[in-house]
N, C-alpha and C. Protein backbone atom coordinates (compact mmCIF):
# COMPACT_ATOMS: atom_id res chain seq x y z
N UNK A 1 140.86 -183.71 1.38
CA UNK A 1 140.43 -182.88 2.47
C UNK A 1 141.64 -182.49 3.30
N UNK A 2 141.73 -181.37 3.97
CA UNK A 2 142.78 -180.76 4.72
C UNK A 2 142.00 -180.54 5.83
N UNK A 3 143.17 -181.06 7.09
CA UNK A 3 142.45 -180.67 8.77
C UNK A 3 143.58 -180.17 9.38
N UNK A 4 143.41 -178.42 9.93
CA UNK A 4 144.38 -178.30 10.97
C UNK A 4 144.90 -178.98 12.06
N UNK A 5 145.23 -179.52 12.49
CA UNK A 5 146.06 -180.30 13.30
C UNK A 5 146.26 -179.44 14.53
N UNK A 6 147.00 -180.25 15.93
CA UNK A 6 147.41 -179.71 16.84
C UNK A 6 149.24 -179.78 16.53
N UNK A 7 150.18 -178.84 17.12
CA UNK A 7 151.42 -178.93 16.67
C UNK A 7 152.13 -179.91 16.88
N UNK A 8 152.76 -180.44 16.64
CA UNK A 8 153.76 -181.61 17.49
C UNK A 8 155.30 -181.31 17.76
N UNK A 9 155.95 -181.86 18.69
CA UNK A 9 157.08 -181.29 19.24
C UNK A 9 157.71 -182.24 18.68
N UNK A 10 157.13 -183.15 18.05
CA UNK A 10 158.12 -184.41 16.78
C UNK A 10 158.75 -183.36 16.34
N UNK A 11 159.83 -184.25 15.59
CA UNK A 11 161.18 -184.34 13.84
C UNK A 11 160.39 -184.26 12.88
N UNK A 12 160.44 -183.07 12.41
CA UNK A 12 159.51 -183.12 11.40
C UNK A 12 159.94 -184.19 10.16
N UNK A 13 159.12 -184.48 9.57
CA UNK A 13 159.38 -185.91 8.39
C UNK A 13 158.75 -185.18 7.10
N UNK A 14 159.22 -185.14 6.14
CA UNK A 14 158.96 -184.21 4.83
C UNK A 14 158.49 -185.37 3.99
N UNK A 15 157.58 -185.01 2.93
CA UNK A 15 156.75 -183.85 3.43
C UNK A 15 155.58 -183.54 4.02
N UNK A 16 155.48 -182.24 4.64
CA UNK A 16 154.57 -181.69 5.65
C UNK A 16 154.00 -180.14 4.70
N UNK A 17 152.60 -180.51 5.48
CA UNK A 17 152.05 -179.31 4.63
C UNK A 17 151.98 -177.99 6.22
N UNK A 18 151.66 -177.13 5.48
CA UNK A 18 151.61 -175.70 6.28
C UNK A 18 150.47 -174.93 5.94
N UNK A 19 149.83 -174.46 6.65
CA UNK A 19 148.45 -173.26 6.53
C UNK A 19 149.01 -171.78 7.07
N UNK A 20 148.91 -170.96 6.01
CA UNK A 20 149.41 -170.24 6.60
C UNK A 20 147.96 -169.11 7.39
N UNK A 21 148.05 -168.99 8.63
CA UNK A 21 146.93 -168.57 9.71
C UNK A 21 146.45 -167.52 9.53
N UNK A 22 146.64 -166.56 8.73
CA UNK A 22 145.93 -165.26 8.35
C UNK A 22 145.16 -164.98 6.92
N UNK A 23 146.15 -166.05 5.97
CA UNK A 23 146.14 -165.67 4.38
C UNK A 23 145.09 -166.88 4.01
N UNK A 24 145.58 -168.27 5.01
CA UNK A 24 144.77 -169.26 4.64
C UNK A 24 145.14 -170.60 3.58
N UNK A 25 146.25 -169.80 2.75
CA UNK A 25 147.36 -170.72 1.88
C UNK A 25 147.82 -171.98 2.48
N UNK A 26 147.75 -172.81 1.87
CA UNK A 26 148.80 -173.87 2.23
C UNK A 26 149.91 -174.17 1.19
N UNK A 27 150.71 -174.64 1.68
CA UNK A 27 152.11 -175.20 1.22
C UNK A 27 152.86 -176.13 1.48
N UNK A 28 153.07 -176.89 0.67
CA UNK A 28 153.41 -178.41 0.88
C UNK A 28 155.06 -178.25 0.98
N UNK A 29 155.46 -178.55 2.17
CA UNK A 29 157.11 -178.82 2.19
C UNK A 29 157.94 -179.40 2.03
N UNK A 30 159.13 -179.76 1.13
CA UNK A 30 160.03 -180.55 1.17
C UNK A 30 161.07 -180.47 2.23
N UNK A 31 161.47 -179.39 2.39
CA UNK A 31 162.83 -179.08 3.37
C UNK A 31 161.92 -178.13 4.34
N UNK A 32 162.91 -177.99 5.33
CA UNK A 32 162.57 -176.72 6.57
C UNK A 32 161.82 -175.14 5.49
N UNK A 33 162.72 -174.74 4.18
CA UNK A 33 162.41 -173.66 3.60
C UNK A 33 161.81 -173.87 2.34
N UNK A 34 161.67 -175.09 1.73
CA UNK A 34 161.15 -175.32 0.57
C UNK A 34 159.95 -176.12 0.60
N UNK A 35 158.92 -175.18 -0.42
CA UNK A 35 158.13 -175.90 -0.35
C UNK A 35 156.76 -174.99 -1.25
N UNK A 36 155.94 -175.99 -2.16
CA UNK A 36 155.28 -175.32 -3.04
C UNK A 36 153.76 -175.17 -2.90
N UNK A 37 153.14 -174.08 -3.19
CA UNK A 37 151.69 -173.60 -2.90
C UNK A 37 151.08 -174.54 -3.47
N UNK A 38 149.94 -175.11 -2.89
CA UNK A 38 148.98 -176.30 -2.84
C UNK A 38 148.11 -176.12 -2.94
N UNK A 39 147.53 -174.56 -2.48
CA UNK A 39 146.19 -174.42 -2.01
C UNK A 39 145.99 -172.88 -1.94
N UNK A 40 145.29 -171.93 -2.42
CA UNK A 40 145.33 -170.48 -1.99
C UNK A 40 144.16 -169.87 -2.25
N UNK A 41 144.03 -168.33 -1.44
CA UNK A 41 143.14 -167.95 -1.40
C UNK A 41 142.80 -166.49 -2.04
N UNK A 42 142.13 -165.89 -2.27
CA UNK A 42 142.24 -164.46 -3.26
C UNK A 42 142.97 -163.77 -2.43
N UNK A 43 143.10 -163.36 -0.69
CA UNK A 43 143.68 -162.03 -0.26
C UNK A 43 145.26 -162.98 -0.10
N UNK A 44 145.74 -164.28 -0.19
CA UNK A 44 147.02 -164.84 0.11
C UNK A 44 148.21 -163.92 -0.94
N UNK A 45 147.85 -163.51 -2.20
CA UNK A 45 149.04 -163.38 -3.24
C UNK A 45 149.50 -164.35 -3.86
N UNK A 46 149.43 -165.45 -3.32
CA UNK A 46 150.18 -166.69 -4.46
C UNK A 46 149.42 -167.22 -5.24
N UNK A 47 150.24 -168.28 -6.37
CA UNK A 47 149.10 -168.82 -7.08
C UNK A 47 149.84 -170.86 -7.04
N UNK A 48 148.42 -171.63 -7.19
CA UNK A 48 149.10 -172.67 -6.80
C UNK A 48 149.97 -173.16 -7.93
N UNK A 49 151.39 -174.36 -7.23
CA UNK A 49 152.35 -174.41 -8.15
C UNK A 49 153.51 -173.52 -7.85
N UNK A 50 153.33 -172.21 -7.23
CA UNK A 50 154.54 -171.68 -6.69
C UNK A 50 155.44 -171.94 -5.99
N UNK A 51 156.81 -172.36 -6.37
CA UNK A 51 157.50 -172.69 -5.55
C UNK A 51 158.40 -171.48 -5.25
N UNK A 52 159.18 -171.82 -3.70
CA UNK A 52 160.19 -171.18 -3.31
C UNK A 52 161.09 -172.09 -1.78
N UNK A 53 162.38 -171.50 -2.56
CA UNK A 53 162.81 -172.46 -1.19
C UNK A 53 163.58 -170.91 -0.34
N UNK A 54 162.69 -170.00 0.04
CA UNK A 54 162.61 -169.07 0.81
C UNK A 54 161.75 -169.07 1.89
N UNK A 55 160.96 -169.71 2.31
CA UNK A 55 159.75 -169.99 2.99
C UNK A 55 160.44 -169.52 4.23
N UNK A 56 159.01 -168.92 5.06
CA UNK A 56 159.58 -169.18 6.90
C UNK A 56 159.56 -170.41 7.20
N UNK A 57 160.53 -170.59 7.80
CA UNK A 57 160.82 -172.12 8.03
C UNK A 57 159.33 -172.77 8.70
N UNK A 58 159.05 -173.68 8.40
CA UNK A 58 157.75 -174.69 8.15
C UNK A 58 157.77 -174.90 9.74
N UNK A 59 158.89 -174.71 10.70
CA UNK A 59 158.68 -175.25 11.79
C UNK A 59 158.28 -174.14 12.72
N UNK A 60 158.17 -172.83 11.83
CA UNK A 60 158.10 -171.62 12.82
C UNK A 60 156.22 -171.55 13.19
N UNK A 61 156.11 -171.72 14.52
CA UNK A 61 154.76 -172.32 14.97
C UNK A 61 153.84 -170.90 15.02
N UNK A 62 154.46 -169.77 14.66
CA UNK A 62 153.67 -168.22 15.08
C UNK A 62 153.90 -167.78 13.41
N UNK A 63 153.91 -168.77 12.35
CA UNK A 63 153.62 -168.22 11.04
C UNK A 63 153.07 -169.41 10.51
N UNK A 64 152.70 -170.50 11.00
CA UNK A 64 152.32 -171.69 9.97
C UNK A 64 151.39 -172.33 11.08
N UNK A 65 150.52 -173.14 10.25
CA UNK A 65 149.50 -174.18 11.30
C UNK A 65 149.67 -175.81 10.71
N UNK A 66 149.92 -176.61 11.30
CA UNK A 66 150.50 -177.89 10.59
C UNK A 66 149.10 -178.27 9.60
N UNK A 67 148.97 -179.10 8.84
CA UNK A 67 147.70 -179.78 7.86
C UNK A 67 148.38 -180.69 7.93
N UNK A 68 147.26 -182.09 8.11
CA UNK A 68 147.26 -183.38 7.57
C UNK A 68 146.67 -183.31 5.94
N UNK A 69 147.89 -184.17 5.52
CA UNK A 69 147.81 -184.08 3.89
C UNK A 69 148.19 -185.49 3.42
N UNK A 70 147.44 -186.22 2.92
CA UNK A 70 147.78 -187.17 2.54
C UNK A 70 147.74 -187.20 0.77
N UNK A 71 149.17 -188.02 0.46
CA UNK A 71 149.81 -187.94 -0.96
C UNK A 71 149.15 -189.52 -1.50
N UNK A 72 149.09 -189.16 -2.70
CA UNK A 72 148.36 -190.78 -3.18
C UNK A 72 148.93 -190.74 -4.70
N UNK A 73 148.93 -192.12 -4.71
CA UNK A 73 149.62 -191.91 -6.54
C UNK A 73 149.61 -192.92 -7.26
């Protein structure tokens, strides 16, 4: 399950996932710019598995919405 979150003015600690607020995508981050599609939606364009380490940076708060994501293995 994925829950938008409120932002935090923390260090971000990788990895962190991202929603993106219009498209609805999420993307799981390794670095500030890298980081691979997790989750998507028909009007987003991506498909999951896409990576890019082009991303708007994960910390930019007016293109991304934080998700709690928990990794298990």
């Amino acid at each position: 399950m994925l829950e938008v979150t409120e932002w935090s003015d923390e260090q971000i600690k990788y990895p962190v996932g991202r929603r993106d607020p219009e498209s609805g995508f999420i993307v799981l981050f390794f670095s500030k710019n890298h980081g691979v599609v997790i989750s998507t939606t028909e009007r987003s364009g991506f498909n999951v598995g896409e990576i890019s380490r082009d991303w708007v940076s994960c910390a930019n708060s007016k293109d991304w919405e934080p998700v709690n994501i928990t990794i298990t293995g």
